[in-house]
C-alpha atoms as a PDB file:
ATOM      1  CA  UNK A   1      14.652   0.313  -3.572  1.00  0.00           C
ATOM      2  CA  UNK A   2      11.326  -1.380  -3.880  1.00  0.00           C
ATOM      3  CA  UNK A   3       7.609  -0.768  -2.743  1.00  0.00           C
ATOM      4  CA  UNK A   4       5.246  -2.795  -1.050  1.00  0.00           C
ATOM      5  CA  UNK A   5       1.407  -3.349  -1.972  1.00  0.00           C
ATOM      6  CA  UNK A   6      -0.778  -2.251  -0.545  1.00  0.00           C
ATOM      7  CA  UNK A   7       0.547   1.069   0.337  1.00  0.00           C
ATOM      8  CA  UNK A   8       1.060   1.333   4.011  1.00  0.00           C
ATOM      9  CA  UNK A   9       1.806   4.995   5.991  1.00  0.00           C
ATOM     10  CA  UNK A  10       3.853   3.608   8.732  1.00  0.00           C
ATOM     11  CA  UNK A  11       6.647   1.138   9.160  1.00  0.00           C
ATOM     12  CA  UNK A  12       4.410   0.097  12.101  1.00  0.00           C
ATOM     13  CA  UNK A  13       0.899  -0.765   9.658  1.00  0.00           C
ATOM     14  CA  UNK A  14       3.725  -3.138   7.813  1.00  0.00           C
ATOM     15  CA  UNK A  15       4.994  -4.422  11.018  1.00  0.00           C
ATOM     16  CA  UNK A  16       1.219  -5.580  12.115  1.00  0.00           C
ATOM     17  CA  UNK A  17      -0.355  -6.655   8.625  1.00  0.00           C
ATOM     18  CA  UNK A  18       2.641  -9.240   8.387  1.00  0.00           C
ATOM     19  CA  UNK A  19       2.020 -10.398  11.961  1.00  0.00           C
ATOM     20  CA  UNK A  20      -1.259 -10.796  11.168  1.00  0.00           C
ATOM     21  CA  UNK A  21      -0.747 -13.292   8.006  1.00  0.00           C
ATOM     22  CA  UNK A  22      -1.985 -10.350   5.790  1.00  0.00           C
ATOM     23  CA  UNK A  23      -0.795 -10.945   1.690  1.00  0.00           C
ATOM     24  CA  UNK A  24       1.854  -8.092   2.046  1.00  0.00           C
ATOM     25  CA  UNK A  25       3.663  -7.800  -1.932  1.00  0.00           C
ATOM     26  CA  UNK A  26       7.092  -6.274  -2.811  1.00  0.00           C
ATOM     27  CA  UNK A  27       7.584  -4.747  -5.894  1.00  0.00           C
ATOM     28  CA  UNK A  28       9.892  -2.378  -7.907  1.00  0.00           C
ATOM     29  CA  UNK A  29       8.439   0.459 -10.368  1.00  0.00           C
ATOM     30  CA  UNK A  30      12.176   0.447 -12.269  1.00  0.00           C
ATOM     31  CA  UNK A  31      13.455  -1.596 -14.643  1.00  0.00           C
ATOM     32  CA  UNK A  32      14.915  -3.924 -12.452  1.00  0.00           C
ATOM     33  CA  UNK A  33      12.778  -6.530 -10.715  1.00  0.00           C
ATOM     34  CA  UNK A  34      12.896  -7.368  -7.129  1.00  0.00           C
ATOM     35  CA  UNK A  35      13.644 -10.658  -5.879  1.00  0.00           C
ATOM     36  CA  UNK A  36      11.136 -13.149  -5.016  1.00  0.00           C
ATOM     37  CA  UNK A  37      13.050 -14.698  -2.364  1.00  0.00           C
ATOM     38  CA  UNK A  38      15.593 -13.269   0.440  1.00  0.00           C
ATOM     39  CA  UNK A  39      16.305  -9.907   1.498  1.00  0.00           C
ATOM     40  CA  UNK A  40      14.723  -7.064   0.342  1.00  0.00           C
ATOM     41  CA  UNK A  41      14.923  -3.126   1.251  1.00  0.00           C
ATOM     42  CA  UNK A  42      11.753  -1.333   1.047  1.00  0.00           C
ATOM     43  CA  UNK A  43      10.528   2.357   1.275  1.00  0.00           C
ATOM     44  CA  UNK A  44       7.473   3.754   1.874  1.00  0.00           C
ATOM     45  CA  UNK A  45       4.780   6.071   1.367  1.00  0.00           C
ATOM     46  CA  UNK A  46       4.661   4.983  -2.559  1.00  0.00           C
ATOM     47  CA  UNK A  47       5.518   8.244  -4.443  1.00  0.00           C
ATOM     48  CA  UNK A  48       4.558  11.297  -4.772  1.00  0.00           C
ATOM     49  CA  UNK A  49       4.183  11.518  -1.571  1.00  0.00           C
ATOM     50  CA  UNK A  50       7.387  11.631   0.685  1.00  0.00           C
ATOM     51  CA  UNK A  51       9.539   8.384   1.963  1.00  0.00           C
ATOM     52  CA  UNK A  52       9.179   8.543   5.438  1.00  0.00           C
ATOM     53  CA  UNK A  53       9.936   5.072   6.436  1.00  0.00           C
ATOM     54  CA  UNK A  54      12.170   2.334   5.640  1.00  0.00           C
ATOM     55  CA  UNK A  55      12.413  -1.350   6.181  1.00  0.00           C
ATOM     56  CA  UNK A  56      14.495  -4.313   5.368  1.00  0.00           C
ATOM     57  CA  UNK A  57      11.735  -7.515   4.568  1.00  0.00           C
ATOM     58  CA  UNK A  58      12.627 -10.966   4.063  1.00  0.00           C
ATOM     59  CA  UNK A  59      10.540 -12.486   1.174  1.00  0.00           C
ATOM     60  CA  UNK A  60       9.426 -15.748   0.502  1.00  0.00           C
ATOM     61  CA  UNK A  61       7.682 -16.432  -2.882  1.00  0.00           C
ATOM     62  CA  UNK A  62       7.118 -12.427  -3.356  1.00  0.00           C
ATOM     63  CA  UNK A  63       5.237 -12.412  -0.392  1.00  0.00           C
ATOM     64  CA  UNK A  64       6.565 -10.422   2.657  1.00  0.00           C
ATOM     65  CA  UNK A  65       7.311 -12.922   5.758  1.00  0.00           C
ATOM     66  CA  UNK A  66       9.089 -10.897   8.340  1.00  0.00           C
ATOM     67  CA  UNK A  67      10.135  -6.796   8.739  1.00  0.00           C
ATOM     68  CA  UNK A  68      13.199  -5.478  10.433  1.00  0.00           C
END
């Protein structure tokens, strides 16, 4: 699983910062790197605090273009 930065609460605050055009970043904390192009599954909150959502993101250049 990956992250995305910033941090959002919601599935819904990811949902509307990518509809807006907002920089929206995927990343993964373990040793294996997340693609910078194609399908990625994200989770969210970041840790410690519990997952409570999660999303699939297509990714163009790192960037997040559209959530599922």
């Amino acid at each position: 699983m990956a992250y995305v930065d910033p941090n959002f609460k919601t599935k819904k605050a990811l949902k509307e910062a990518v509809a807006a055009g907002e920089a929206v970043y995927v990343f993964s904390p373990g040793p294996f790197p997340c693609p910078s192009n194609g399908q990625v599954a994200v989770e969210g909150p970041h840790s410690p605090k519990p997952h409570t959502w999660y999303a699939n993101c297509t990714v163009v250049d790192g960037l997040v273009k559209a959530v599922k």
